[in-house]
N, C-alpha and C. Protein backbone atom coordinates (compact mmCIF):
# COMPACT_ATOMS: atom_id res chain seq x y z
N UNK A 1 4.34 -69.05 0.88
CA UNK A 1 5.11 -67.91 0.55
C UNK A 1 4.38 -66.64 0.98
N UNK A 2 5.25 -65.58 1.64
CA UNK A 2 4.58 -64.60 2.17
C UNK A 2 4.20 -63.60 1.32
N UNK A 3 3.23 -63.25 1.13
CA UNK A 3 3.11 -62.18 0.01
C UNK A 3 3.25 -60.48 0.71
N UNK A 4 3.80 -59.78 0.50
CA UNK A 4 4.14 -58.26 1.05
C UNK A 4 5.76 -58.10 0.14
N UNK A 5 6.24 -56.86 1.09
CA UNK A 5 7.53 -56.66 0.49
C UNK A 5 8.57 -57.34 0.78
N UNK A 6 9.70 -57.48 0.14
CA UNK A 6 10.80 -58.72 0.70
C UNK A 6 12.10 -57.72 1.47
N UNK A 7 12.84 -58.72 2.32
CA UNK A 7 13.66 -58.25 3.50
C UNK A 7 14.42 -57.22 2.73
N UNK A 8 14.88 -57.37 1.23
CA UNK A 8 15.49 -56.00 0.82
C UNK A 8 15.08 -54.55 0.68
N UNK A 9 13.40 -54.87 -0.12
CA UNK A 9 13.16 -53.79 -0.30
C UNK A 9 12.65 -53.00 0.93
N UNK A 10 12.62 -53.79 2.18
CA UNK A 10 12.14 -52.84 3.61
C UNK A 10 13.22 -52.60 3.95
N UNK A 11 14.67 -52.84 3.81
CA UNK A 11 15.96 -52.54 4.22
C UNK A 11 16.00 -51.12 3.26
N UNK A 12 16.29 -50.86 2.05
CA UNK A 12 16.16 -50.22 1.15
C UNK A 12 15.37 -48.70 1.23
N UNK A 13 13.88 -49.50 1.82
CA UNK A 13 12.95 -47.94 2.11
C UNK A 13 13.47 -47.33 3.79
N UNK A 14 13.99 -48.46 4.65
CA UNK A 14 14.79 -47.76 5.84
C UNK A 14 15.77 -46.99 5.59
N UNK A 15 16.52 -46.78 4.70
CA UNK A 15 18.08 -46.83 4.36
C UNK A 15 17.47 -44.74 3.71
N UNK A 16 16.77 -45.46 2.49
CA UNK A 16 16.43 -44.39 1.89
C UNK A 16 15.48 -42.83 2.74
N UNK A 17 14.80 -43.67 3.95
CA UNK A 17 13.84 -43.03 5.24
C UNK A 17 14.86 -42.38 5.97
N UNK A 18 15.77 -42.79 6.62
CA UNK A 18 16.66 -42.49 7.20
C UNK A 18 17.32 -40.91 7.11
N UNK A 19 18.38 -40.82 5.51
CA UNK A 19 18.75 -40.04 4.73
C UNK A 19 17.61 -38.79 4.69
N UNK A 20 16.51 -39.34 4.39
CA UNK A 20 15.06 -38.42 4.12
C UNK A 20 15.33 -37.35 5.78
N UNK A 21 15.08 -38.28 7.10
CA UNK A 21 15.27 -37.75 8.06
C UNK A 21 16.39 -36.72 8.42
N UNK A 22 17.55 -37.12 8.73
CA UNK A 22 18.35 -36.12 8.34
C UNK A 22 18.66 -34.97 7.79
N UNK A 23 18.17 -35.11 6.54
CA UNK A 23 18.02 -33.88 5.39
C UNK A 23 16.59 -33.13 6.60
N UNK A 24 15.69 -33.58 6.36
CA UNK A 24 14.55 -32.70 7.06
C UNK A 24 14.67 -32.32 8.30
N UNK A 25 16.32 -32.67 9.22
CA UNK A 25 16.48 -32.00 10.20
C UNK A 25 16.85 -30.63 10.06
N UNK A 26 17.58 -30.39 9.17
CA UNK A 26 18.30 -29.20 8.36
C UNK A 26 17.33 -28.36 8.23
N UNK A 27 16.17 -28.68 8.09
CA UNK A 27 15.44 -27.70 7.62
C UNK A 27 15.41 -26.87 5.88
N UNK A 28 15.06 -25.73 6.02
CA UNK A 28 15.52 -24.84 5.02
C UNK A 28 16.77 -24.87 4.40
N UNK A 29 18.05 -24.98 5.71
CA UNK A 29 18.80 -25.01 4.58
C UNK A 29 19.90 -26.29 3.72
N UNK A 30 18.84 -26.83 4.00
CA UNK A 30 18.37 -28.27 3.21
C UNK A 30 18.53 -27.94 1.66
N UNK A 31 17.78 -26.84 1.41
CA UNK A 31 17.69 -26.56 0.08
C UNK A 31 18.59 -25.45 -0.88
N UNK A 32 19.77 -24.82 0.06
CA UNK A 32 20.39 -24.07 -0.13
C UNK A 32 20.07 -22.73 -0.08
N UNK A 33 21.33 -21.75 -0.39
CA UNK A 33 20.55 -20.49 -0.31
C UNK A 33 19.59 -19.61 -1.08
N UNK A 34 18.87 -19.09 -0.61
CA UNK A 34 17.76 -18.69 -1.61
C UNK A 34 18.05 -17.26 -2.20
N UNK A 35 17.74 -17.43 -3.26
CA UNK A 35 18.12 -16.10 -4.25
C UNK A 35 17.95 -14.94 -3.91
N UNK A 36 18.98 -13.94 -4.80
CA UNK A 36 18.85 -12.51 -4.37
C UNK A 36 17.55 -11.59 -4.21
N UNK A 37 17.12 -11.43 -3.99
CA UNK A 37 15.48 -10.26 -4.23
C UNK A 37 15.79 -10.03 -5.72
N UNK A 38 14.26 -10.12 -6.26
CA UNK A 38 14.70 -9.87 -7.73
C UNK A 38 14.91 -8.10 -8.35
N UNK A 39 14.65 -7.86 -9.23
CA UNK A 39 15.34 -6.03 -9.51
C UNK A 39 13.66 -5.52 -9.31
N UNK A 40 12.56 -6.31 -9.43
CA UNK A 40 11.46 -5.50 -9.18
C UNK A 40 11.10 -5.50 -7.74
N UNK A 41 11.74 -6.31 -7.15
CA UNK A 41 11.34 -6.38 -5.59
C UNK A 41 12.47 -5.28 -5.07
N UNK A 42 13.33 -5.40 -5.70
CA UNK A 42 14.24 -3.85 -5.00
C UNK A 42 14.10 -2.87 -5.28
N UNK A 43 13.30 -2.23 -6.36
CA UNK A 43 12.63 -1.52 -7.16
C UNK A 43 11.68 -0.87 -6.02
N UNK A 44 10.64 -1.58 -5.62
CA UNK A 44 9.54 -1.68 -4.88
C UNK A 44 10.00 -1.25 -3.28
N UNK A 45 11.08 -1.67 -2.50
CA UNK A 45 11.66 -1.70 -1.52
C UNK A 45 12.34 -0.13 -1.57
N UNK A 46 12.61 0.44 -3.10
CA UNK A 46 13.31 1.46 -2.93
C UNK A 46 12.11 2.81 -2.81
N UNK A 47 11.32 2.46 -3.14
CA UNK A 47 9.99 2.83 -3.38
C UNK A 47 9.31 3.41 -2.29
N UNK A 48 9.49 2.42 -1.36
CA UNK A 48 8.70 2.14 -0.31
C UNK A 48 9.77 2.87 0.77
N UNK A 49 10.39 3.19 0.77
CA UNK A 49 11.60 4.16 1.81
C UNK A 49 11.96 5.44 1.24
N UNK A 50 11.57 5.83 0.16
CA UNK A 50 11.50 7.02 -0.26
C UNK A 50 9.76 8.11 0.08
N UNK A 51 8.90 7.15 -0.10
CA UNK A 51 7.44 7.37 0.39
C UNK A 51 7.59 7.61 2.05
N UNK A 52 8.24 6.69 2.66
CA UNK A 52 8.24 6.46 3.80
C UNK A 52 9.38 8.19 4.63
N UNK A 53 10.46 8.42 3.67
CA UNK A 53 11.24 9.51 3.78
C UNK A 53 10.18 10.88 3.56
N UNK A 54 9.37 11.05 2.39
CA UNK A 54 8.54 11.79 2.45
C UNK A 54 7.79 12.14 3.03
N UNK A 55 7.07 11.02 4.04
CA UNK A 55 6.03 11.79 5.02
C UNK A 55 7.00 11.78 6.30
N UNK A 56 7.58 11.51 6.32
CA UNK A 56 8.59 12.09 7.79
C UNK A 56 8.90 13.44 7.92
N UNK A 57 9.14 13.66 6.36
CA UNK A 57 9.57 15.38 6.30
C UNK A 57 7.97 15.70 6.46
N UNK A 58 7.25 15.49 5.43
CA UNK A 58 6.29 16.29 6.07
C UNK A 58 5.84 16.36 7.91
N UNK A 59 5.80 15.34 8.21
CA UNK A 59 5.78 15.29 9.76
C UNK A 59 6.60 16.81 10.42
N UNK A 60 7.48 16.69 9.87
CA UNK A 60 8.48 17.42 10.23
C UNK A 60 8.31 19.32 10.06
N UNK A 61 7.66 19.35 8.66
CA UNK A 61 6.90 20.26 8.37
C UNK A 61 5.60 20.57 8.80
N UNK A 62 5.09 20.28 9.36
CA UNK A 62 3.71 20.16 10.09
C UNK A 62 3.96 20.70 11.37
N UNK A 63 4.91 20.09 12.16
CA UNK A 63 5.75 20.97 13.12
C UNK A 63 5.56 22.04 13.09
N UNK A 64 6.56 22.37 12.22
CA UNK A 64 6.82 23.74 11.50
C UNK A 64 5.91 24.87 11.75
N UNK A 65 4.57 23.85 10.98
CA UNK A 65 3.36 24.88 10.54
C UNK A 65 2.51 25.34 11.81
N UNK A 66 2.36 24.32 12.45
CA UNK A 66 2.00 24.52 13.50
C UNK A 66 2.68 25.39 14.47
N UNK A 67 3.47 25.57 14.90
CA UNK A 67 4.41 26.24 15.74
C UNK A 67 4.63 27.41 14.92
N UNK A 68 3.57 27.94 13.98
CA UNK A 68 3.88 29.14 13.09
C UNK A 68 2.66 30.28 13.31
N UNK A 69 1.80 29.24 14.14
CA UNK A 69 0.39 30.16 14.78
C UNK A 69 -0.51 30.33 13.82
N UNK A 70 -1.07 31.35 13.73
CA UNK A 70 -2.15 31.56 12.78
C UNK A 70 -1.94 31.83 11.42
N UNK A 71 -0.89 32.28 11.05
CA UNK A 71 -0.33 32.01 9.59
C UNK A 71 0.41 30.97 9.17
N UNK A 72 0.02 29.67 10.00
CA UNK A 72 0.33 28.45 9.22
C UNK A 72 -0.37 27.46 9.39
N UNK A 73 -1.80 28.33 9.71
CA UNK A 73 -3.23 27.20 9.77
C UNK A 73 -2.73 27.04 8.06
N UNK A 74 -3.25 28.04 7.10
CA UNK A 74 -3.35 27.32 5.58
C UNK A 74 -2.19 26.39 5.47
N UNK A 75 -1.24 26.26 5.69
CA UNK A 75 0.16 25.31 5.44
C UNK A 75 -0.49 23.98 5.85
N UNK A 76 -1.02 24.24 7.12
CA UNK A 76 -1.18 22.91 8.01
C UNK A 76 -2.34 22.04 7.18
N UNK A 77 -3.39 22.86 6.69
CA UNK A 77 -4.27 22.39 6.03
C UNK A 77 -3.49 21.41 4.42
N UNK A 78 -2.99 22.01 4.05
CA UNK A 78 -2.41 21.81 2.48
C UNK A 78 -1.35 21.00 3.18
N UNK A 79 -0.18 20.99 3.69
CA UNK A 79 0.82 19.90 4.04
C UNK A 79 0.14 18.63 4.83
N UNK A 80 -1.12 18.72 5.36
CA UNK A 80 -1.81 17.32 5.74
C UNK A 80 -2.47 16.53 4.68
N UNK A 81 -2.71 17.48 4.08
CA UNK A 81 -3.71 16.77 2.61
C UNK A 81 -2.45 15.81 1.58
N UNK A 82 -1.25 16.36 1.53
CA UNK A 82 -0.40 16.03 0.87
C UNK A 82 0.20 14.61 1.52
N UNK A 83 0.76 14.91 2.84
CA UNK A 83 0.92 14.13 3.85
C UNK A 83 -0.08 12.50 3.48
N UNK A 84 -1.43 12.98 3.31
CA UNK A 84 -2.18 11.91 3.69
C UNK A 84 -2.14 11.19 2.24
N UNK A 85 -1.72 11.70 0.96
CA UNK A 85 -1.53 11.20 -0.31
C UNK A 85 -0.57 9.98 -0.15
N UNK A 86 0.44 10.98 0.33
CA UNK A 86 1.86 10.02 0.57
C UNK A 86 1.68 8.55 1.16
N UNK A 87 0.64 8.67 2.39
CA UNK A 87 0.47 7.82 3.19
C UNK A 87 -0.31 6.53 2.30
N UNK A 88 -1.53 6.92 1.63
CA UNK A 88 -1.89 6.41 0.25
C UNK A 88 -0.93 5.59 -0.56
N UNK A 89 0.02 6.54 -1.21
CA UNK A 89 1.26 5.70 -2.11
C UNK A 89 2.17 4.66 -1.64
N UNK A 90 2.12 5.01 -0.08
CA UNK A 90 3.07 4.05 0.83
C UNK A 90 2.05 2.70 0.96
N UNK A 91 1.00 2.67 1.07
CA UNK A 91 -0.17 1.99 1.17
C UNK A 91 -0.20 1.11 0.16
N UNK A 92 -0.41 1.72 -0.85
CA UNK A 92 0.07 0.81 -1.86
C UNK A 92 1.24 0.25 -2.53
N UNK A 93 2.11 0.36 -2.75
CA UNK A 93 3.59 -0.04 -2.65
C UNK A 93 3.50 -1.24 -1.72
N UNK A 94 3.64 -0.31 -0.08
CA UNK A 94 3.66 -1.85 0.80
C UNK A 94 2.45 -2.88 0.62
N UNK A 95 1.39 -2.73 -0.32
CA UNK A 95 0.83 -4.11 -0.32
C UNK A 95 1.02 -4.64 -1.64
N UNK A 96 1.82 -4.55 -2.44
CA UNK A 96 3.02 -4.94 -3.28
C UNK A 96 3.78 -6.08 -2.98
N UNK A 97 4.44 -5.65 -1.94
CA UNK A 97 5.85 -6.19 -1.92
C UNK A 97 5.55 -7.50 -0.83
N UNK A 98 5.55 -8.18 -1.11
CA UNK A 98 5.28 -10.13 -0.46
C UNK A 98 6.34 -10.44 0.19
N UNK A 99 6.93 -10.60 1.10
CA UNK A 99 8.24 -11.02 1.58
C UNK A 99 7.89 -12.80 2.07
N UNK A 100 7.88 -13.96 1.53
CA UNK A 100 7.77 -14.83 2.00
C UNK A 100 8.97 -15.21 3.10
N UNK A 101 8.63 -15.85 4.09
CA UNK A 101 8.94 -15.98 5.17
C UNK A 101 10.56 -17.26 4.70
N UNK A 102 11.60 -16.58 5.51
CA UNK A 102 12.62 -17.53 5.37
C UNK A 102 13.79 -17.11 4.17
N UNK A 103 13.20 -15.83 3.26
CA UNK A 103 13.71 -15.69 2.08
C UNK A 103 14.62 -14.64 2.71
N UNK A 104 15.35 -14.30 1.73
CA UNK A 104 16.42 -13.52 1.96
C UNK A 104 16.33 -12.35 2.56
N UNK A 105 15.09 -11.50 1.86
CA UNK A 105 14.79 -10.27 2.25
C UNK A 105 13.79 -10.35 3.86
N UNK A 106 13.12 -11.51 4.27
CA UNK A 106 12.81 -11.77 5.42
C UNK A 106 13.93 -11.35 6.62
N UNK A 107 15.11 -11.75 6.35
CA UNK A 107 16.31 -11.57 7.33
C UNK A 107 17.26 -10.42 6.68
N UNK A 108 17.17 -9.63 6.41
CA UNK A 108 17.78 -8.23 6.05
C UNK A 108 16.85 -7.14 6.67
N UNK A 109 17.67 -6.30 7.14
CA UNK A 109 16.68 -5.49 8.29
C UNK A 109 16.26 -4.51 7.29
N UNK A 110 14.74 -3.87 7.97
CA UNK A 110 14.44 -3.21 7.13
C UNK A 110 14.95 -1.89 6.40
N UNK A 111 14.80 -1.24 5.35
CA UNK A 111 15.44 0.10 5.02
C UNK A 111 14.85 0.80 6.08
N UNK A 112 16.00 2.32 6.52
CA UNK A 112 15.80 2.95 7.52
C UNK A 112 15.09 4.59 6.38
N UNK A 113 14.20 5.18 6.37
CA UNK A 113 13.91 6.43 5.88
C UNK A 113 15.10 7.29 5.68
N UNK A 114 15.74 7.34 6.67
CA UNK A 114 16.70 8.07 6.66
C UNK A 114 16.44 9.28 7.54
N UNK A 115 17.10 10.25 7.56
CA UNK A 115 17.16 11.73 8.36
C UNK A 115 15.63 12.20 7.44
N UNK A 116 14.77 12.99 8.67
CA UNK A 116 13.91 13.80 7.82
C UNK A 116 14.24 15.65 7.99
N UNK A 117 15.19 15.62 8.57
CA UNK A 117 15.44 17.08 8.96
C UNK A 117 14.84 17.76 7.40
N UNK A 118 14.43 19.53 8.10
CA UNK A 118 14.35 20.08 6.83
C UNK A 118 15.01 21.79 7.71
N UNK A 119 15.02 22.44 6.64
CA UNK A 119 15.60 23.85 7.19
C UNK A 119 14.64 24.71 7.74
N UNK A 120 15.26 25.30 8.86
CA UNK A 120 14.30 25.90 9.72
C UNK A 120 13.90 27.06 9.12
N UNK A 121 12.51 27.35 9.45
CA UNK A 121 11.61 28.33 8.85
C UNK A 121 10.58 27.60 8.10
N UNK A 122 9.05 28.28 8.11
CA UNK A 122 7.96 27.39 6.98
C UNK A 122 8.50 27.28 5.42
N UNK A 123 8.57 28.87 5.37
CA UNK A 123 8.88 28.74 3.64
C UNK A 123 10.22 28.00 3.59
N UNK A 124 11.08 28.34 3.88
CA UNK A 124 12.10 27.67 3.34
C UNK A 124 12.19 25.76 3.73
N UNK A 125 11.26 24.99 4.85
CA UNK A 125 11.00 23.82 4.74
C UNK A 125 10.00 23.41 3.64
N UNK A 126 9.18 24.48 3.40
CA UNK A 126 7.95 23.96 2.21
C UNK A 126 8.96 24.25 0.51
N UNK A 127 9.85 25.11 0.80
CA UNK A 127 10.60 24.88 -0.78
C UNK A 127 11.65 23.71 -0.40
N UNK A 128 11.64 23.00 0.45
CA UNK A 128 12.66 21.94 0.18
C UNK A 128 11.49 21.01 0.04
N UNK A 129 10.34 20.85 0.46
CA UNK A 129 9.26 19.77 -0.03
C UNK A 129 9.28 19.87 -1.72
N UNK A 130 8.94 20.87 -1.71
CA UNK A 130 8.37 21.48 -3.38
C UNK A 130 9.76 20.61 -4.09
N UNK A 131 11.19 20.66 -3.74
CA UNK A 131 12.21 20.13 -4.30
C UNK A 131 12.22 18.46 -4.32
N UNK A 132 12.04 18.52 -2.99
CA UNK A 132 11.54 16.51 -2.98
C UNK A 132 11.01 16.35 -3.98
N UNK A 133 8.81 16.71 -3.65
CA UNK A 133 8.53 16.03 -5.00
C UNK A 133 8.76 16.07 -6.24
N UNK A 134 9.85 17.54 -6.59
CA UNK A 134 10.11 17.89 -7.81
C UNK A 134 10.64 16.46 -8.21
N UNK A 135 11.78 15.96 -7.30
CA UNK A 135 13.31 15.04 -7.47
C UNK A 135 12.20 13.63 -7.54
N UNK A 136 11.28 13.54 -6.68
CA UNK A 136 10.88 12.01 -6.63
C UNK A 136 9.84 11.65 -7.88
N UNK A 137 9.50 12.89 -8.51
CA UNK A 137 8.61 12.60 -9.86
C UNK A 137 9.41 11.86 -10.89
N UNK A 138 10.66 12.89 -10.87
CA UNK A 138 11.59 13.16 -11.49
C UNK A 138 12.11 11.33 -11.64
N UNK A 139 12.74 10.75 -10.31
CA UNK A 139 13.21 9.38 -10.02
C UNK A 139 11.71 8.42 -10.23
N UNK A 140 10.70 8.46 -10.47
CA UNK A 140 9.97 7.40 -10.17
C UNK A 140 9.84 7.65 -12.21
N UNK A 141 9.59 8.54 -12.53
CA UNK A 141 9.74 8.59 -13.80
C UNK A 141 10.70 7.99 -14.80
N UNK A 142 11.82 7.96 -14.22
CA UNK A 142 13.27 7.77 -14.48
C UNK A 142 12.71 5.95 -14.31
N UNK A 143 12.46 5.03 -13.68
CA UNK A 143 12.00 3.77 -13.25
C UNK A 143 11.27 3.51 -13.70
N UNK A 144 10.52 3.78 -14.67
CA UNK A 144 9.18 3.14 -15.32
C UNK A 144 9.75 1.87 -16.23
N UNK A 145 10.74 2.63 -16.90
CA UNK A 145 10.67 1.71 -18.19
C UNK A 145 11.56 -0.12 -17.66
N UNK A 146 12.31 0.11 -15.75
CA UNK A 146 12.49 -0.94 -15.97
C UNK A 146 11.53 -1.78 -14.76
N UNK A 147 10.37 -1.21 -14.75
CA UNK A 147 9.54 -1.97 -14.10
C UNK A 147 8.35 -2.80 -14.53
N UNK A 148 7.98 -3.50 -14.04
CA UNK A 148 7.21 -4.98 -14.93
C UNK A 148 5.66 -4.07 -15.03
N UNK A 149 4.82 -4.28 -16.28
CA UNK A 149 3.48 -3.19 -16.65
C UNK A 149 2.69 -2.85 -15.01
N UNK A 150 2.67 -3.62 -14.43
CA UNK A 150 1.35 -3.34 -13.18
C UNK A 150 1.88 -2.29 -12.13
N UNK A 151 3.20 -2.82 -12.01
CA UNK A 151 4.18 -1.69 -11.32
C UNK A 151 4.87 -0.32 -11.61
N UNK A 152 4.71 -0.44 -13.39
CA UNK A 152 5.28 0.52 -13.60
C UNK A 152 3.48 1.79 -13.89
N UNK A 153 2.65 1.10 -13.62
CA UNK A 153 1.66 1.78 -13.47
C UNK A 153 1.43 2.78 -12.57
N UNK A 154 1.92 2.08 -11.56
CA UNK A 154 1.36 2.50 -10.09
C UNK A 154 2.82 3.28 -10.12
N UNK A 155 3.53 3.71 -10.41
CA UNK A 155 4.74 3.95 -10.41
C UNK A 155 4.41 5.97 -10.94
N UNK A 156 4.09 5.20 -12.55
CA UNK A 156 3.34 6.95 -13.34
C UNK A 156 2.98 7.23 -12.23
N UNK A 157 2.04 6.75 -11.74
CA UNK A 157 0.59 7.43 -11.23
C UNK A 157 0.92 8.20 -9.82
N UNK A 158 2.13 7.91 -8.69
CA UNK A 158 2.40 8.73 -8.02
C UNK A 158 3.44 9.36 -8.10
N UNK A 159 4.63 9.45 -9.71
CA UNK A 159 4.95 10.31 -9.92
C UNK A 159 4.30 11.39 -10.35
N UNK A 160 2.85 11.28 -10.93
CA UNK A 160 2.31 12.07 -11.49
C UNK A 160 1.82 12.97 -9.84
N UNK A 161 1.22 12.43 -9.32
CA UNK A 161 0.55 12.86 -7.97
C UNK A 161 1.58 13.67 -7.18
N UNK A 162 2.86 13.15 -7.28
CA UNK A 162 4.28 14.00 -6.57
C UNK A 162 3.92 15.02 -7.56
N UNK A 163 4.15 14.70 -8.79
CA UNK A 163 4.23 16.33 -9.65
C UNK A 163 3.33 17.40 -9.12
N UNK A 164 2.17 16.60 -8.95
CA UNK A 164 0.98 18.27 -8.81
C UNK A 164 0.83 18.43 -7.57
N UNK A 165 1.68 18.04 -6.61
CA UNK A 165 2.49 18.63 -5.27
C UNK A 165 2.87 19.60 -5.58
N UNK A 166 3.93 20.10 -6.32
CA UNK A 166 4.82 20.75 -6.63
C UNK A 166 4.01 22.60 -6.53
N UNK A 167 3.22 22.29 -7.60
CA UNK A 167 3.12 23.39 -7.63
C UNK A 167 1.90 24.14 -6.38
N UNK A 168 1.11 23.26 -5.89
CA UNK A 168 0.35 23.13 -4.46
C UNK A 168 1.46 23.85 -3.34
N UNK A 169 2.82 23.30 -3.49
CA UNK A 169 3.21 23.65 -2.24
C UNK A 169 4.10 24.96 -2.54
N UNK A 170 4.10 25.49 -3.79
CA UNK A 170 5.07 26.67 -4.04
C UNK A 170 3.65 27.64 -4.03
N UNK A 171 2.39 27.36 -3.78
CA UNK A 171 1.18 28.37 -3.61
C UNK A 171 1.42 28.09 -1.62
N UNK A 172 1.72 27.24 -1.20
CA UNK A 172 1.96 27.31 0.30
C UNK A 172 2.81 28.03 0.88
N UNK A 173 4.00 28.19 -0.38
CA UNK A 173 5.05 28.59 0.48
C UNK A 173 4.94 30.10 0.72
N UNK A 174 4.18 30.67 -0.58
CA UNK A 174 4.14 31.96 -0.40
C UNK A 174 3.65 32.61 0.50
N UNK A 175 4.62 34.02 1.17
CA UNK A 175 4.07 34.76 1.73
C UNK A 175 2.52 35.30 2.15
N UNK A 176 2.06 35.23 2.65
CA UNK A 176 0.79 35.63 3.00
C UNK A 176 0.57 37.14 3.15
């Protein structure tokens, strides 16, 4: 008598191998579709395109300052310093947000910043900054309470940093 497995159960593990194959041709969506981004990952995503909207305007303002000659060296100085904060908050945010490969938010294109236009002239582009960070303290503040503790940390902390923009750039805007 042969001792190993008998003619059924190698029919059985073919049968069952087979099925296995198939399915693993499919791939991914083998396993169906994968869930929505959760509310802190859109949270984070909204985050991260509003930071990203902010230093565009400043970009944009820097322009400005520059093309303003010698009375918008101080601007240029103070709107880069700010600029480079932003770049900071974006910094962190995007090393936040994990997009594993294949998931939903992998194949959704990325958020676009949007328009950074601002109104022509220094002062009147540096009081629409001063209004941003007023509005984005304002919104990241507004988001604390439904974001998970580590996020809603980092959350205070560059609404707080937008806040004392505010009054930095209404000492910029002024007349010289």
């Amino acid at each position: 008598m042969p001792v190993g497995p008998s003619r059924r159960a190698v029919l059985a593990a073919s049968a069952a191998a087979a099925g296995a194959l198939v399915t693993g041709c499919r791939g991914v969506q083998a396993l169906g579709t994968p869930p929505p981004p959760s509310p802190e990952v859109r949270l984070l995503r909204a985050a991260i395109t509003a930071e990203q909207l902010l230093i565009a305007r400043y970009r944009v303002a820097l322009t400005q300052a520059a093309a303003a000659g010698p009375g918008g060296h101080a601007a240029v100085a103070g709107l880069t310093a700010i600029a480079g904060e932003h770049a900071a908050h974006l910094a962190q945010l995007s090393a936040r947000l994990v997009i594993p490969p294949g998931s939903a938010l992998a194949r959704e294109p990325k958020p676009s910043a949007g328009p950074a236009a601002l109104p022509s002239g220094l002062t009147s582009a540096i009081a629409a900054l001063a209004a941003d960070e007023q509005a984005a303290a304002a919104r990241l503040g507004g988001q604390l309470l439904a974001a998970p503790g580590s996020l809603a940390q980092l959350l205070a902390s560059i609404a707080a940093s937008e806040a004392t923009h505010v009054p930095v750039l209404h000492a910029l805007g002024r007349p010289a």
